[in-house]
C-alpha atoms as a PDB file:
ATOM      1  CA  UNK A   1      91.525  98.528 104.313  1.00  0.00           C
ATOM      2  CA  UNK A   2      90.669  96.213 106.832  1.00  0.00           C
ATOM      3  CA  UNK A   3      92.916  92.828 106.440  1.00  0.00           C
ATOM      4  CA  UNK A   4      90.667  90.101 105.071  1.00  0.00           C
ATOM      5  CA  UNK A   5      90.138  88.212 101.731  1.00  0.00           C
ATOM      6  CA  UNK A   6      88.911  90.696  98.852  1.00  0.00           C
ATOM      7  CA  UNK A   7      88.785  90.499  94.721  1.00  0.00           C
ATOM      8  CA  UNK A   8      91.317  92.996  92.928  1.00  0.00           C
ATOM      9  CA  UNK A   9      89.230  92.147  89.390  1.00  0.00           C
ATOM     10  CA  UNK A  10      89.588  88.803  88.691  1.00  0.00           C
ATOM     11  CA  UNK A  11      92.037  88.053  91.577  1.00  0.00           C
ATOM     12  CA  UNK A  12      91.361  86.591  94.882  1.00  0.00           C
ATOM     13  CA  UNK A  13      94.187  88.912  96.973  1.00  0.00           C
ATOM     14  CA  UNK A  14      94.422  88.984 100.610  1.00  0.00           C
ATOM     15  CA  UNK A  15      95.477  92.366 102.827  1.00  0.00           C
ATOM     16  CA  UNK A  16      97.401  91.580 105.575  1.00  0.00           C
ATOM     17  CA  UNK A  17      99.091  94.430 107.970  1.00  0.00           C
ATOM     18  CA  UNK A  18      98.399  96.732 105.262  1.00  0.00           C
ATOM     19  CA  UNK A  19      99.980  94.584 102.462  1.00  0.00           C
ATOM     20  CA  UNK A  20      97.464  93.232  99.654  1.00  0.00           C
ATOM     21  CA  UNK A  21      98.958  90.143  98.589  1.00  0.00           C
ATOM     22  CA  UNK A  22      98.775  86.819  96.258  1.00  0.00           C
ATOM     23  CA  UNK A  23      99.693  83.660  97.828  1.00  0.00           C
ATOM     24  CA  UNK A  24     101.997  83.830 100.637  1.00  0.00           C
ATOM     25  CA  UNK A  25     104.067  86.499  99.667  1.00  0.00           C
ATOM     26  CA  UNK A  26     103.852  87.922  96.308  1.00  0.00           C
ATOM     27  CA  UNK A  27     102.836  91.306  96.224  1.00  0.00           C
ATOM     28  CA  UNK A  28      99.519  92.292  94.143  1.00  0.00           C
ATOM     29  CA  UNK A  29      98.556  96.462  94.825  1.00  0.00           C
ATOM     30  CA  UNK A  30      98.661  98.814  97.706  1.00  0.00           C
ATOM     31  CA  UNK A  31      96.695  99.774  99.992  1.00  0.00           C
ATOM     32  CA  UNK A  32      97.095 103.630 100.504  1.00  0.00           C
ATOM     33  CA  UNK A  33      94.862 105.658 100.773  1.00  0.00           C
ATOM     34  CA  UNK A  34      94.639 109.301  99.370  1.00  0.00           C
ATOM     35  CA  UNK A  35      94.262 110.624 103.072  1.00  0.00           C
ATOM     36  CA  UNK A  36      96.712 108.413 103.956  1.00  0.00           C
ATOM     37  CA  UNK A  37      98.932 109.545 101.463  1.00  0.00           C
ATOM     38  CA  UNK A  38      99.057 113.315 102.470  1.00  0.00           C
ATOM     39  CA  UNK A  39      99.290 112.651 106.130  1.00  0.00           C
ATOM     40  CA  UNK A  40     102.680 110.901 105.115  1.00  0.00           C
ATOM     41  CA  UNK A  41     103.755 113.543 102.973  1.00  0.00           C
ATOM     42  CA  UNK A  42     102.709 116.111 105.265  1.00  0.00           C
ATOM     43  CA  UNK A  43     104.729 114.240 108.109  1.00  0.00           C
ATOM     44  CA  UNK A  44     107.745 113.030 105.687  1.00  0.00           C
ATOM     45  CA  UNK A  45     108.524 116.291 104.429  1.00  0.00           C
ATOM     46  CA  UNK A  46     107.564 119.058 107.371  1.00  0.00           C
ATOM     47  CA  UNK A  47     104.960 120.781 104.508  1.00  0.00           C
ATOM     48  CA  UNK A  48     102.172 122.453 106.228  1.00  0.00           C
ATOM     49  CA  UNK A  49      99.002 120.102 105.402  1.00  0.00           C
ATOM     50  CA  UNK A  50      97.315 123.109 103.055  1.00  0.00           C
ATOM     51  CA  UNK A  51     100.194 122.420 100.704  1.00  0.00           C
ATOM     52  CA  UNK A  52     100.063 118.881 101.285  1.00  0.00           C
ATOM     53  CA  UNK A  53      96.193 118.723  99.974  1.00  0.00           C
ATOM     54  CA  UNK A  54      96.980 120.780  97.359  1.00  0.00           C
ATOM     55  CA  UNK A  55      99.765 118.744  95.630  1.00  0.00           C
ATOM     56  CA  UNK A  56      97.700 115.701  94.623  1.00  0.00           C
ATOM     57  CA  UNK A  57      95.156 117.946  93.070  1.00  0.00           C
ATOM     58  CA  UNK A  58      98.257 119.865  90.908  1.00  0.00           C
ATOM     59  CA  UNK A  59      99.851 116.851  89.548  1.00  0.00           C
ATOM     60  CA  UNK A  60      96.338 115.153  88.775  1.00  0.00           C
ATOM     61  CA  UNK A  61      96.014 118.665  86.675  1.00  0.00           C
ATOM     62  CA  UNK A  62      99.736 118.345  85.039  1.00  0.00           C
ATOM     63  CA  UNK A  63      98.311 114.762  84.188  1.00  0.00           C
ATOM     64  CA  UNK A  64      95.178 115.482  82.647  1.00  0.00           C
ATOM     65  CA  UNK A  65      97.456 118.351  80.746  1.00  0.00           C
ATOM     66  CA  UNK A  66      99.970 115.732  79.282  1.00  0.00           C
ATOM     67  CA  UNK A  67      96.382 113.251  78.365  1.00  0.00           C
ATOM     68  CA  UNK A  68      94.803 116.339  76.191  1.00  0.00           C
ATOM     69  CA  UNK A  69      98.020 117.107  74.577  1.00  0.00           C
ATOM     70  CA  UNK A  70      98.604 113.694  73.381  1.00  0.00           C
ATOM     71  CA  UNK A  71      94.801 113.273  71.943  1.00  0.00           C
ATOM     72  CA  UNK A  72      95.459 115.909  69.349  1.00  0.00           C
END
C-alpha cells in the first residue's frame, strides 16, 4: 500500500514506510499483504514456496472447522 492518507472505516489513518498509523505515532492496522506474507515465511523459515502457499489456505480451513463446530 502506497504511503498516503486513506479511511480504515470511519478512521482517517495514514501509511507511512509501510506503517498505517493514527496521529503521529499510534499504530492503527497493518499493511501486509497475503503475497507479502508468504514471501516472508517462505524466506524466514527456508520452506520451499509450494508449502508456503499452501499453509494460509490450511489454517483458513482449521478456522472455518473451529466456526462450524461452534454454530451447532
Amino acid at each position: 500500500m502506497p504511503d498516503g492518507n486513506y479511511k480504515l472505516g470511519e478512521l482517517d489513518v495514514r501509511v507511512k514506510n509501510g506503517k498505517c498509523i493514527i496521529g503521529e505515532d499510534t499504530l492503527a492496522g497493518s499493511t501486509l499483504t497475503l503475497d507479502r506474507a508468504v514471501r516472508n515465511f517462505a524466506e524466514f523459515t527456508g520452506a520451499d514456496l509450494g508449502l508456503s502457499l499452501r499453509l494460509p489456505a490450511a489454517i483458513l480451513l482449521v478456522w472455518l472447522g473451529s466456526i462450524k463446530k461452534l454454530a451447532h
